[in-house]
Protein backbone atom coordinates (compact mmCIF):
# COMPACT_ATOMS: atom_id res chain seq x y z
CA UNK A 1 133.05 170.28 -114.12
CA UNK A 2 132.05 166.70 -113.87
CA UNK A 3 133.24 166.46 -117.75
CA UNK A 4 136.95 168.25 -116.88
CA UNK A 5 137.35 165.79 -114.08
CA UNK A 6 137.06 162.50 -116.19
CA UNK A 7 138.96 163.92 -119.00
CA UNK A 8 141.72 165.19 -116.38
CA UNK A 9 141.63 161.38 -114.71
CA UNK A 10 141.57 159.77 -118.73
CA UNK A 11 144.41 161.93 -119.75
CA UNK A 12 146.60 160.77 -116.44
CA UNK A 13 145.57 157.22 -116.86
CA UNK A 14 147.45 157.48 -120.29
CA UNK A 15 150.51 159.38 -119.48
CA UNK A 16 150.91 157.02 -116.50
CA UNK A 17 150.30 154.18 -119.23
CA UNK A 18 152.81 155.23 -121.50
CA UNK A 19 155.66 156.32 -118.50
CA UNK A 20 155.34 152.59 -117.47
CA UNK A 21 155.82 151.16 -121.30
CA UNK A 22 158.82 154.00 -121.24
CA UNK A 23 160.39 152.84 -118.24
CA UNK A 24 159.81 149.01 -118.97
CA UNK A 25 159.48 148.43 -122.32
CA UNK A 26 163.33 146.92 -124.04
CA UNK A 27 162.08 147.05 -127.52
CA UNK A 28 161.93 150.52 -128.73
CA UNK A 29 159.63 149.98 -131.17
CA UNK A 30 157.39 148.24 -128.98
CA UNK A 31 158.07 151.35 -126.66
CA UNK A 32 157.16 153.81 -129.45
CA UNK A 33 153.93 152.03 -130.40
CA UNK A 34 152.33 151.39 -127.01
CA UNK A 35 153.06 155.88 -126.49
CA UNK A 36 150.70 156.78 -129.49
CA UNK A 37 148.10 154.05 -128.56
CA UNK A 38 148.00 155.42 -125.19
CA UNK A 39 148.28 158.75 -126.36
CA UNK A 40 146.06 158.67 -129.79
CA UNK A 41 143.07 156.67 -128.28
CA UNK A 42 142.84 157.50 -124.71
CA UNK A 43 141.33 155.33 -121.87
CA UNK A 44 140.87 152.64 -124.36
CA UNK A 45 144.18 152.34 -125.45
CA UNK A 46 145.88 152.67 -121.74
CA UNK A 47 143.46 149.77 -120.85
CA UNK A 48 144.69 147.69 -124.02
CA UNK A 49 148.27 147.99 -122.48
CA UNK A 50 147.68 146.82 -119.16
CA UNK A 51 145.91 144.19 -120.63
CA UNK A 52 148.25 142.91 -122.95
CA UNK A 53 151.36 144.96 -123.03
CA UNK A 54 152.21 143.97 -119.64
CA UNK A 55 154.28 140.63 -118.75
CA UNK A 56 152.99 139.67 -116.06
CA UNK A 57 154.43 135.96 -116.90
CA UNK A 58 156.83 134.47 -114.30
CA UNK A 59 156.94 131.07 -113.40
CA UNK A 60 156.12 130.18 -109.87
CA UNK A 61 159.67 128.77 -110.07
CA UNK A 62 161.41 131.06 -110.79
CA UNK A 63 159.68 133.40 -108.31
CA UNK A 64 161.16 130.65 -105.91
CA UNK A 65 164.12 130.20 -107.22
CA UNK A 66 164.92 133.54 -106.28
CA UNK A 67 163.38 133.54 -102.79
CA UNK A 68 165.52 130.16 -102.09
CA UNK A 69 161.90 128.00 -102.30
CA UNK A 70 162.85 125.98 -105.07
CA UNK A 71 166.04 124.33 -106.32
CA UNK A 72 167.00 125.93 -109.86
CA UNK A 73 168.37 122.90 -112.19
CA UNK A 74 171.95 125.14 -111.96
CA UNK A 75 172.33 124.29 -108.45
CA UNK A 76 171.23 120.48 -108.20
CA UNK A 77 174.17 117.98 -108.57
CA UNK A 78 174.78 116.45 -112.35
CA UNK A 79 177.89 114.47 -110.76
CA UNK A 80 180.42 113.84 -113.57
CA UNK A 81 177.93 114.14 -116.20
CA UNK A 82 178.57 117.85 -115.73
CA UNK A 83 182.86 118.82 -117.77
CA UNK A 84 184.04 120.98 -119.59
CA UNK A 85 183.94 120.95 -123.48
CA UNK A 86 187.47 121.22 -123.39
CA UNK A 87 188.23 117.49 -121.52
CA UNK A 88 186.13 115.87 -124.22
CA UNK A 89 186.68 118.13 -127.35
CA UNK A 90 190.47 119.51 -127.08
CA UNK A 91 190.42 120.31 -130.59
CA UNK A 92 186.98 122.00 -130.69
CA UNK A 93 187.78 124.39 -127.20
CA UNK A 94 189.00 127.18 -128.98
CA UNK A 95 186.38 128.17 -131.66
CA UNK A 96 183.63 126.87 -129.63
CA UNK A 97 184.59 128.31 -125.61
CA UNK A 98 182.66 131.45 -126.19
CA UNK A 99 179.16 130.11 -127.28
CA UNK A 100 179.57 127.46 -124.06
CA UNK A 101 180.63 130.44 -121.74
CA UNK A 102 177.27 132.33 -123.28
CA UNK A 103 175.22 129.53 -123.13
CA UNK A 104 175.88 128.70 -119.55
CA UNK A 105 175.17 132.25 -118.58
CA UNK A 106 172.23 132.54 -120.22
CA UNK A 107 170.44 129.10 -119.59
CA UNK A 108 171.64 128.52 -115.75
CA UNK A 109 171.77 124.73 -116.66
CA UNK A 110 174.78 122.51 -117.74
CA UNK A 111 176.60 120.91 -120.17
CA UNK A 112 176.50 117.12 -119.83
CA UNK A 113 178.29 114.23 -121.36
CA UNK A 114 177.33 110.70 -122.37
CA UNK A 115 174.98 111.42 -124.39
CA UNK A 116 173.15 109.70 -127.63
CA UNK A 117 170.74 111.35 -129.92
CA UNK A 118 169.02 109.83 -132.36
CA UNK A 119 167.23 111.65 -135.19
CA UNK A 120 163.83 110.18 -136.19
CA UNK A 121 162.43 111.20 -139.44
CA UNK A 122 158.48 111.89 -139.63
CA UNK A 123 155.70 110.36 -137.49
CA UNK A 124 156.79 106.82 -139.34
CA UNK A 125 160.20 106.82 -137.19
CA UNK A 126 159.22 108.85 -134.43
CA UNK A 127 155.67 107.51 -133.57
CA UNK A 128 156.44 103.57 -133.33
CA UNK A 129 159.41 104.77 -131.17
CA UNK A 130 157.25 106.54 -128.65
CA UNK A 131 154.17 104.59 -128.16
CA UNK A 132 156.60 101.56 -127.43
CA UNK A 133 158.38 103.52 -124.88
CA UNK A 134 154.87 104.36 -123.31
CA UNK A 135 153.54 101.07 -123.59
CA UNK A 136 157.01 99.45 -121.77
CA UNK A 137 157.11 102.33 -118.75
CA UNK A 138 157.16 100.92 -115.57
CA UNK A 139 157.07 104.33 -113.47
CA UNK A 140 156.28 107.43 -115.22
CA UNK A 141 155.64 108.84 -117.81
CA UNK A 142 155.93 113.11 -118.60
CA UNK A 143 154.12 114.56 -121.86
CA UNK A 144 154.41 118.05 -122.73
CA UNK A 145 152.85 118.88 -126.24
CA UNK A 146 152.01 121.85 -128.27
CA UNK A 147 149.03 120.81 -130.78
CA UNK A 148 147.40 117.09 -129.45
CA UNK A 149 145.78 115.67 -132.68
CA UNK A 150 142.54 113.63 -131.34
CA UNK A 151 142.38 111.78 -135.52
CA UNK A 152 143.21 108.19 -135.64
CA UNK A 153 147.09 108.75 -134.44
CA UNK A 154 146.08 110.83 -131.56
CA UNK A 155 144.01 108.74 -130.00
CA UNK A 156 146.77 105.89 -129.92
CA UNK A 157 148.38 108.07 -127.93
CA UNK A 158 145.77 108.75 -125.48
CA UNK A 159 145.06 104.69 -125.55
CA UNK A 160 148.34 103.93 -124.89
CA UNK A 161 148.71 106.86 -122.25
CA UNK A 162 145.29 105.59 -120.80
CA UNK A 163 146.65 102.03 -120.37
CA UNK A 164 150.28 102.43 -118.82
CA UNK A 165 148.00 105.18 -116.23
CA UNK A 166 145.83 101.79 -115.80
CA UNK A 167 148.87 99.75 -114.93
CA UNK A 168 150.02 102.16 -112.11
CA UNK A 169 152.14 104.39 -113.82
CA UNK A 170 152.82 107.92 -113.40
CA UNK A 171 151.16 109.72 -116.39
CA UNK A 172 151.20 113.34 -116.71
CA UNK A 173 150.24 115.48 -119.69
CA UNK A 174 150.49 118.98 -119.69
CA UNK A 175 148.82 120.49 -123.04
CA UNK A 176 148.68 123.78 -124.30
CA UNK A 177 145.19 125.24 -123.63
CA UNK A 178 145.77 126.90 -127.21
CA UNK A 179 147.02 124.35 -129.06
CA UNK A 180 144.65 121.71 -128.01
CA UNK A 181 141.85 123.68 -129.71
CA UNK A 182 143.29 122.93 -133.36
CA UNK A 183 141.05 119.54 -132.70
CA UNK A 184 137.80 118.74 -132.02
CA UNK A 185 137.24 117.22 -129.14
CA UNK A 186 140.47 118.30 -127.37
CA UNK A 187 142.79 115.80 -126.16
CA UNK A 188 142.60 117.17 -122.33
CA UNK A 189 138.76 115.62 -122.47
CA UNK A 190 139.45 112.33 -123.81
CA UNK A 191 142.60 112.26 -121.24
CA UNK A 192 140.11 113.00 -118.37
CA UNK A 193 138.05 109.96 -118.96
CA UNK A 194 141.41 107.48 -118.45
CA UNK A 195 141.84 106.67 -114.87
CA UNK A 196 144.71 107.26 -113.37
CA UNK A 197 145.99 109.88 -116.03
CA UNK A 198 146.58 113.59 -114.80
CA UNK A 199 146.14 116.14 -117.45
CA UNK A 200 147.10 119.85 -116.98
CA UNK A 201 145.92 122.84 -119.47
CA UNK A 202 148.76 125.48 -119.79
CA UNK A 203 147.21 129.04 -119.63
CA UNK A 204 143.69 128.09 -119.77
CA UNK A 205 141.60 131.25 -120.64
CA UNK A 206 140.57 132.61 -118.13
CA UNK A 207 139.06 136.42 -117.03
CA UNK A 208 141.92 136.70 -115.02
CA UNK A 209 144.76 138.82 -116.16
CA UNK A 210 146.99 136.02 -116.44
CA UNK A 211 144.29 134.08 -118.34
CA UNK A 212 144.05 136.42 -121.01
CA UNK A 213 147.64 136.05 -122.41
CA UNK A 214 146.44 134.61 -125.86
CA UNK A 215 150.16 134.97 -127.11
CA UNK A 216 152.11 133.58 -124.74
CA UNK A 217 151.75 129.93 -125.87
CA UNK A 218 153.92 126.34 -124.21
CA UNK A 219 155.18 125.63 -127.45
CA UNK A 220 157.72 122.56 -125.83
CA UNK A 221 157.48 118.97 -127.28
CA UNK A 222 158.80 116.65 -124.49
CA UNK A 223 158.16 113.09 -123.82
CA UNK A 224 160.41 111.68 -120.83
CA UNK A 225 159.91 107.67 -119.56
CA UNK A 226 160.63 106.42 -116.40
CA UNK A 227 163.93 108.79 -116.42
CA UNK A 228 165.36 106.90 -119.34
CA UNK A 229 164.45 108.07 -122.27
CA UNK A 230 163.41 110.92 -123.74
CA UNK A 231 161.81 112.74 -126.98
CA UNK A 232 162.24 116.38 -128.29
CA UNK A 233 162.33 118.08 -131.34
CA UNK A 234 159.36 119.97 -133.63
CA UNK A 235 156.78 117.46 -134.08
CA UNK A 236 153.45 117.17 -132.59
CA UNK A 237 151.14 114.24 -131.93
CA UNK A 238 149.01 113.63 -134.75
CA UNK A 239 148.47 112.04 -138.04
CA UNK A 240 149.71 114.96 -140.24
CA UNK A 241 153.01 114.00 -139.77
CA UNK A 242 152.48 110.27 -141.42
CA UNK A 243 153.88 111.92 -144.59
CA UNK A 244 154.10 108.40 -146.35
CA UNK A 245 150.36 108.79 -146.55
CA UNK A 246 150.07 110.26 -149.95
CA UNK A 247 146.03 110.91 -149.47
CA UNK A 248 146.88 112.81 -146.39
CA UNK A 249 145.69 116.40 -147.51
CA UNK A 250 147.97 117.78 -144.38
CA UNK A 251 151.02 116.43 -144.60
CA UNK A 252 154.06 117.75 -142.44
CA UNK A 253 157.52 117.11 -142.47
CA UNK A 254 159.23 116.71 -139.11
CA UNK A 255 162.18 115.66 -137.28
CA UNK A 256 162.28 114.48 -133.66
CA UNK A 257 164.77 113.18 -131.24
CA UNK A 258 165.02 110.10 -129.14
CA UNK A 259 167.67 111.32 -126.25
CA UNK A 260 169.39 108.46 -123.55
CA UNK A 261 171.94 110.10 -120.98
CA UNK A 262 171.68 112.13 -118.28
CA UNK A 263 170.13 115.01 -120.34
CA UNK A 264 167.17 113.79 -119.26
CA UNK A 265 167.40 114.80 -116.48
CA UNK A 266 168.03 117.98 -117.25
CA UNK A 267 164.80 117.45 -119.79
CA UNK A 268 162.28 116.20 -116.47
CA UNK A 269 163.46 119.61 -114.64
CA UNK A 270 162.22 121.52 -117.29
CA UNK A 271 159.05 119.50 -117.58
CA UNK A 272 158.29 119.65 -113.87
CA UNK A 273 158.86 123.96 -113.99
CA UNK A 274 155.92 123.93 -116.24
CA UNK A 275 153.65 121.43 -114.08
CA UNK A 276 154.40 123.33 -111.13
CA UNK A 277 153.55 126.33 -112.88
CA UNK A 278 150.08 125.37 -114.66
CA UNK A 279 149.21 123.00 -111.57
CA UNK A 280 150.86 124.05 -108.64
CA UNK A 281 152.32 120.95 -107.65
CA UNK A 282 155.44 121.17 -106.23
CA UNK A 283 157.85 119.05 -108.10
CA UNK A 284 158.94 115.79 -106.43
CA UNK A 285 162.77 115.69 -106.96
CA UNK A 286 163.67 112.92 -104.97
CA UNK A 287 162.23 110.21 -107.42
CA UNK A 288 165.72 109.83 -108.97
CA UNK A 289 168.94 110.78 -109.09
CA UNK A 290 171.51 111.37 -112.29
CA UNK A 291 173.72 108.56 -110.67
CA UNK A 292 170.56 106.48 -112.31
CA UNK A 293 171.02 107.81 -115.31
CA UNK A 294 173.76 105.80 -117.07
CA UNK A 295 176.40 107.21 -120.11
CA UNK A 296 174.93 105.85 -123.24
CA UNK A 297 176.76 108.05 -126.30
CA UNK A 298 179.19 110.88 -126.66
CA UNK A 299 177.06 113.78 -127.65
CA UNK A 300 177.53 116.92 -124.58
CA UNK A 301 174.49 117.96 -124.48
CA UNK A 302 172.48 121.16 -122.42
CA UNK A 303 169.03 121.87 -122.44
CA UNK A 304 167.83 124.96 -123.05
CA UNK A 305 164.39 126.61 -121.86
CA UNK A 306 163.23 129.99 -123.13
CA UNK A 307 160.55 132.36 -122.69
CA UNK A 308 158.76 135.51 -121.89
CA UNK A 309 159.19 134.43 -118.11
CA UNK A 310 163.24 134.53 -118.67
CA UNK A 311 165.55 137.58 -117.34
CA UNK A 312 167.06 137.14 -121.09
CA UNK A 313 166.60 136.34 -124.76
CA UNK A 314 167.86 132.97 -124.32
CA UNK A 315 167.92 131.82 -127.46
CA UNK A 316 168.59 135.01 -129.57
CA UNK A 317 171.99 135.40 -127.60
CA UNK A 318 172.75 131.66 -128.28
CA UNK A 319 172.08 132.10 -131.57
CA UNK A 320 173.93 135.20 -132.35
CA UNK A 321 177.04 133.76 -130.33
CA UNK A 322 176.60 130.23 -132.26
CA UNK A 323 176.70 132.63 -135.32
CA UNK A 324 180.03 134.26 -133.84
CA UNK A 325 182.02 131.30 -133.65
CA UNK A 326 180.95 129.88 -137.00
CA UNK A 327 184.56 129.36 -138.91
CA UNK A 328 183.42 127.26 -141.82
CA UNK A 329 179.68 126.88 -142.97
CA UNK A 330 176.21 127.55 -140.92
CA UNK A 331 172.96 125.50 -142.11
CA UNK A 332 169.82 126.58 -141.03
CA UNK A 333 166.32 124.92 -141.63
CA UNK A 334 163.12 126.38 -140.05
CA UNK A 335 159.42 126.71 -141.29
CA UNK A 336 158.89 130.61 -140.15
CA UNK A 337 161.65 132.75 -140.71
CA UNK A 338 161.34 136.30 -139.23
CA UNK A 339 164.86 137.09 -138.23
CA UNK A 340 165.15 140.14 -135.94
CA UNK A 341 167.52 142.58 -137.29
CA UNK A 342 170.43 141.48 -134.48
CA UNK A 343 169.95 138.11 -136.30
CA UNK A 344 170.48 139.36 -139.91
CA UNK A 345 173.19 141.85 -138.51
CA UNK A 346 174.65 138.04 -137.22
CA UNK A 347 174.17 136.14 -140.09
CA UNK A 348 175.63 138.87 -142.69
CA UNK A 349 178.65 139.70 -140.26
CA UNK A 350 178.96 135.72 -140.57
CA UNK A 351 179.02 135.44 -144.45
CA UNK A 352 181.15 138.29 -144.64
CA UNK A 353 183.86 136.69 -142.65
CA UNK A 354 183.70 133.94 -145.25
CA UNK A 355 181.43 131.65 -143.99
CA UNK A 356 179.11 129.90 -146.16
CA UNK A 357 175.42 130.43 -144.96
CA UNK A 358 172.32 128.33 -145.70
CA UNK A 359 168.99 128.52 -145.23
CA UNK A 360 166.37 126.18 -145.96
CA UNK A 361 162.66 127.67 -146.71
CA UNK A 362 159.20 125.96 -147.31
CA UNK A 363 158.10 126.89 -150.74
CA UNK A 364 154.23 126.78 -149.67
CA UNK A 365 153.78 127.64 -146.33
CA UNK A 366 151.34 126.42 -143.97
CA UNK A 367 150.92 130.24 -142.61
CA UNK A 368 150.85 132.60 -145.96
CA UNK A 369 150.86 135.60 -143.47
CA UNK A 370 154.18 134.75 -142.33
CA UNK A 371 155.71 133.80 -145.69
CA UNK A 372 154.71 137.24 -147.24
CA UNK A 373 156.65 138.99 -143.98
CA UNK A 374 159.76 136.72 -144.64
CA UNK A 375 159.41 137.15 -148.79
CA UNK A 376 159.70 141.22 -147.64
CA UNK A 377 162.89 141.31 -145.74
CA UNK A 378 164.81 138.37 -147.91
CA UNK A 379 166.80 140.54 -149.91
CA UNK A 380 168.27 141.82 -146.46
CA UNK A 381 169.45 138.37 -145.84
CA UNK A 382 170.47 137.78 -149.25
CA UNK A 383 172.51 140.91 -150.38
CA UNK A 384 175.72 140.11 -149.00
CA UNK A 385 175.62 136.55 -150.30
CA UNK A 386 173.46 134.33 -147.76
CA UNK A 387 172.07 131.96 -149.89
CA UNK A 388 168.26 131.28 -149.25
CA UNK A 389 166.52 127.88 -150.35
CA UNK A 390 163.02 127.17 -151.04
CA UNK A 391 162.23 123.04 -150.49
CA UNK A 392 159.26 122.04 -152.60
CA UNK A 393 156.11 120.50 -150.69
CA UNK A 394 155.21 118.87 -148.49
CA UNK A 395 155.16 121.65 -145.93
CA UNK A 396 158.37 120.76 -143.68
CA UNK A 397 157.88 121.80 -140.21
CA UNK A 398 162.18 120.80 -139.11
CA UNK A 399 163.68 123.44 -137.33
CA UNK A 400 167.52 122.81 -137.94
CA UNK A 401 170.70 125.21 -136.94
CA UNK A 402 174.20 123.34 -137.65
CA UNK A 403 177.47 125.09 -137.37
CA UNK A 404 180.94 123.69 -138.66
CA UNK A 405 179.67 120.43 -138.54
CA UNK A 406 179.98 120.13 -134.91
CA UNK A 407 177.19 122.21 -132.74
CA UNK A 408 173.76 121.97 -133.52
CA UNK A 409 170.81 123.62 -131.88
CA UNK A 410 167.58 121.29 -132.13
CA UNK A 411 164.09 121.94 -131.14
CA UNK A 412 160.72 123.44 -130.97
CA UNK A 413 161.53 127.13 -131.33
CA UNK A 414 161.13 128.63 -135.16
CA UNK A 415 163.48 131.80 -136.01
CA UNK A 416 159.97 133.84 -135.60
CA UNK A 417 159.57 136.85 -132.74
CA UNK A 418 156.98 134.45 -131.80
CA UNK A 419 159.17 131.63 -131.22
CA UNK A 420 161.86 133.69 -129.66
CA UNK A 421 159.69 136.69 -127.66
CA UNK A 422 156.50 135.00 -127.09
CA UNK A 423 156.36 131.35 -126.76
CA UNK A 424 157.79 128.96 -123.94
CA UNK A 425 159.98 127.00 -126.05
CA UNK A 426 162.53 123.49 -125.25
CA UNK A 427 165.93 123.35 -127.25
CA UNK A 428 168.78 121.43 -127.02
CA UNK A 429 172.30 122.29 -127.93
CA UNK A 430 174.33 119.35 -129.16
CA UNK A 431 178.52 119.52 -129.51
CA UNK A 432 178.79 116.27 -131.46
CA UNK A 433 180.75 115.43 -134.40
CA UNK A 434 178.72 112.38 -135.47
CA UNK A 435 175.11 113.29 -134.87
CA UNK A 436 175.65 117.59 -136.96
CA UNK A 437 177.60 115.33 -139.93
CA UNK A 438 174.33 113.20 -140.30
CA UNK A 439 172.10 116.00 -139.76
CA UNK A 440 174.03 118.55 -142.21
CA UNK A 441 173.97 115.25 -145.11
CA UNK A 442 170.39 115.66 -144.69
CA UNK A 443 170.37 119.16 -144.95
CA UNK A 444 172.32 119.03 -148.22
CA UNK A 445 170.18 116.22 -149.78
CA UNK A 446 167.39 118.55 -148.97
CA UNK A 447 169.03 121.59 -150.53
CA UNK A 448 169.99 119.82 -153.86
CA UNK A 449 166.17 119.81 -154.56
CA UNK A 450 165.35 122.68 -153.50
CA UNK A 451 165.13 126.06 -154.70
CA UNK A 452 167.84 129.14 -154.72
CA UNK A 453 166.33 132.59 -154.08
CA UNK A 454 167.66 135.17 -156.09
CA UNK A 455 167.34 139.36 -156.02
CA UNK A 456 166.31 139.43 -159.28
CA UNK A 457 163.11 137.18 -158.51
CA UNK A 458 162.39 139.43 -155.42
CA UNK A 459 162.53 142.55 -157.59
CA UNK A 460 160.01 140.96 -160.68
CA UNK A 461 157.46 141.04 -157.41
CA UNK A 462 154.61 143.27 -158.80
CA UNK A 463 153.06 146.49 -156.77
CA UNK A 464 150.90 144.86 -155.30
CA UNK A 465 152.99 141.88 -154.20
CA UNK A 466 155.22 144.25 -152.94
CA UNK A 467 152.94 146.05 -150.97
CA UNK A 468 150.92 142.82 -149.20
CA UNK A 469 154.55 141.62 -147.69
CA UNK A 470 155.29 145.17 -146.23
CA UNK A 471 151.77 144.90 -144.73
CA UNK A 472 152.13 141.32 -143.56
CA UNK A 473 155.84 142.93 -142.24
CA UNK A 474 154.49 145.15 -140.00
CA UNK A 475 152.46 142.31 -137.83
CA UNK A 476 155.40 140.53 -137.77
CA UNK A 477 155.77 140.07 -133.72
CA UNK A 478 152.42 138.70 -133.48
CA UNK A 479 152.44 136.40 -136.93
């Protein structure tokens, strides 16, 4: 009897299980999956989806945002930073309305004007850049970072952190508690020992339900100075990305951003979200105002934060509708390249209109697991003429999306499910003429030594070539 009534209360435990990933779930094939765990290993495999198959992830601000507690970034004044694309870019209106209709739906934040951004090649441009900005603050300084290097470039960072903190300043880092692990001892400990420097772990570990979300990562890269200036883009802090350094056995190609404008604004209300979520802290929105902020370029400019905490998929809409609009040519750069299938449905549709598509590939990847899933579904990009590009090493960690010379989408997210499911990720649309010509010339001195991928070398693949991608395919969402 005893025996009947566990069974009885293990078999309902699953079929609840697998009604709630039924009812919840978006993705059918995560839908499908989480059914015959639940249903082929019982008990344990209910437990392994409450556990992890479960987003439990909202931000405390968005929680107040929709209880009227907090001020969403939509709703604060950006004064006449905040016009239309089509007072600035008559000629541009047209092609490019729909993708600024979507991407005001979709990110609840603005398009501003007066903008400059600067792209910064490697840790050699970016790095000299930065620490001078830190070392010159006067009021605060806000550091969000993925991966925090503690080798010989890292700690310059946390020296020059430690001394602007000793000088008064406002220093805040906020470091992935994931990330920070890649080095030995983390940066959050040698931060701790500089007075006057606050230091916050995103998603510590914990044996709390929201501690155990190994996945869901703060991938962001922000640096914002006393309201000023700011930095974005894909690199990290440390010395890999010094790729001068021939003897350096991990070199990684990078670009970053420097950003002046009232964007930054928009760039501190994202940073401050985060800090309120991983501290608590309510944000302190009165220390400026965008009137402080003066016009410095002509870039429009709207920031963009996705992830698993968001009512959409931020950046997989923007990107399809970018892809939409396209009229003439689309480059696209990235290190991990797992399109979803609405993505390759995107990019065909685009090349089949007549667009000319590019993509830009590392030959050797850092992550071999996630080259062998993208060498498996290439010839579903390629088939219809998308021409993919492999760039010889060093690994190149830019993350580049340029359309018609104009709009281009800049950041930390990779065209991974990880990037665009899992990961809280910072991006930055950019409608400016000037700043997508001098990124696509890169782009095209890049291509001209790289690569082209043809069917005909994805067929030679042996058996057992063959068969490795299709395995590495299948753990694609997690890779």
């Amino acid at each position: 009897m005893l025996e009947a009534i566990i069974g009885s209360a293990i078999f309902s435990y699953g079929v609840m299980s697998g009604l709630h990933a039924l009812l919840n779930k978006r993705d059918p094939r995560s839908t499908l999956g989480w059914l015959v765990i639940c249903v082929l290993v019982p008990g344990v495999g209910a437990t392994l989806y409450w556990l992890f198959g479960v987003n439990r992830i909202q931000t405390r601000a968005r929680r107040w945002q929709r209880h009227g507690r907090f001020t969403p970034a939509a709703e604060r004044s950006y004064g006449d930073a905040e016009v239309p694309l089509a007072i600035v870019h008559p000629e541009r209106a047209e092609t490019m309305s729909a993708l600024v209709r979507i991407s005001e739906r979709v990110t609840r934040r603005p398009l501003l004007r007066g903008n400059t951004v600067e792209p910064l090649h490697n840790g050699e441009q970016a790095y000299p850049l930065m620490l001078d900005a830190i070392g010159d603050a006067e009021e605060s300084i806000y550091l969000c970072t993925y991966l925090f290097d503690t080798d010989d470039k890292g700690r310059e960072f946390i020296d020059a952190l430690g001394a602007s903190a000793a000088r008064g300043v406002d220093v805040r880092i906020l470091v992935d508690a994931i990330g920070e692990r890649y080095a030995r001892p983390t940066a959050s400990k040698l931060l701790r020992g500089r007075t006057g420097v606050k230091v916050a772990r995103f998603l510590p570990l914990t044996p709390s339900l929201r501690g155990l979300r190994v996945n869901l990562r703060n991938h962001r890269k922000l640096l914002i100075v006393d309201s000023q200036v700011g930095f974005t883009g894909g690199m990290n802090i440390g010395q890999r990305h010094m790729v001068e350094d021939e003897s350096n056995k991990r070199r990684t190609v990078d670009l970053h951003f420097r950003l002046t404008g009232p964007v930054i604004y928009a760039l501190e209300d994202i940073f401050f979200e985060d800090w309120f979520f991983a501290t608590g802290q309510e944000p302190d929105w009165g220390k400026g105002a965008i009137e402080d902020i003066a016009a410095t370029g002509e870039a429009m400019c709207r920031a963009i934060s996705d992830g698993p905490n968001e009512d959409y998929e931020v950046l997989t809409w923007i990107l399809v509708g970018a892809l939409s609009v396209a009229r003439e040519r689309i480059q696209i750069m990235t290190p991990y390249f797992i399109p979803s299938r609405e993505l390759i449905s995107a990019l065909n549709a685009a090349v089949l209109r007549g667009v000319q598509v590019d993509i830009i590939l590392p030959a050797k990847n850092n992550l071999p697991f996630v080259a062998w899933a993208t060498q498996d579904m290439l010839g579903d990009v390629i088939q219809y003429g998308i021409r993919v590009h492999y760039q010889p090493p060093p690994f190149d960690h830019t993350k580049l999306f340029i359309v018609d010379r104009f709009y281009v989408l800049l950041g930390s997210a990779n065209l991974d499910p990880r990037s665009l499911r899992l990961n809280f990720e910072f991006n930055l649309e950019v409608y400016d003429s000037a700043l997508a010509n001098r990124l696509s010339s890169h782009f095209d001195r890049v291509m001209a030594r790289s690569t082209l991928v043809t069917e005909e070398q994805l067929a030679r693949r042996n058996i057992a070539i063959k068969f490795r991608d299709s395995v590495a395919k299948l753990f694609s969402p997690y890779l």
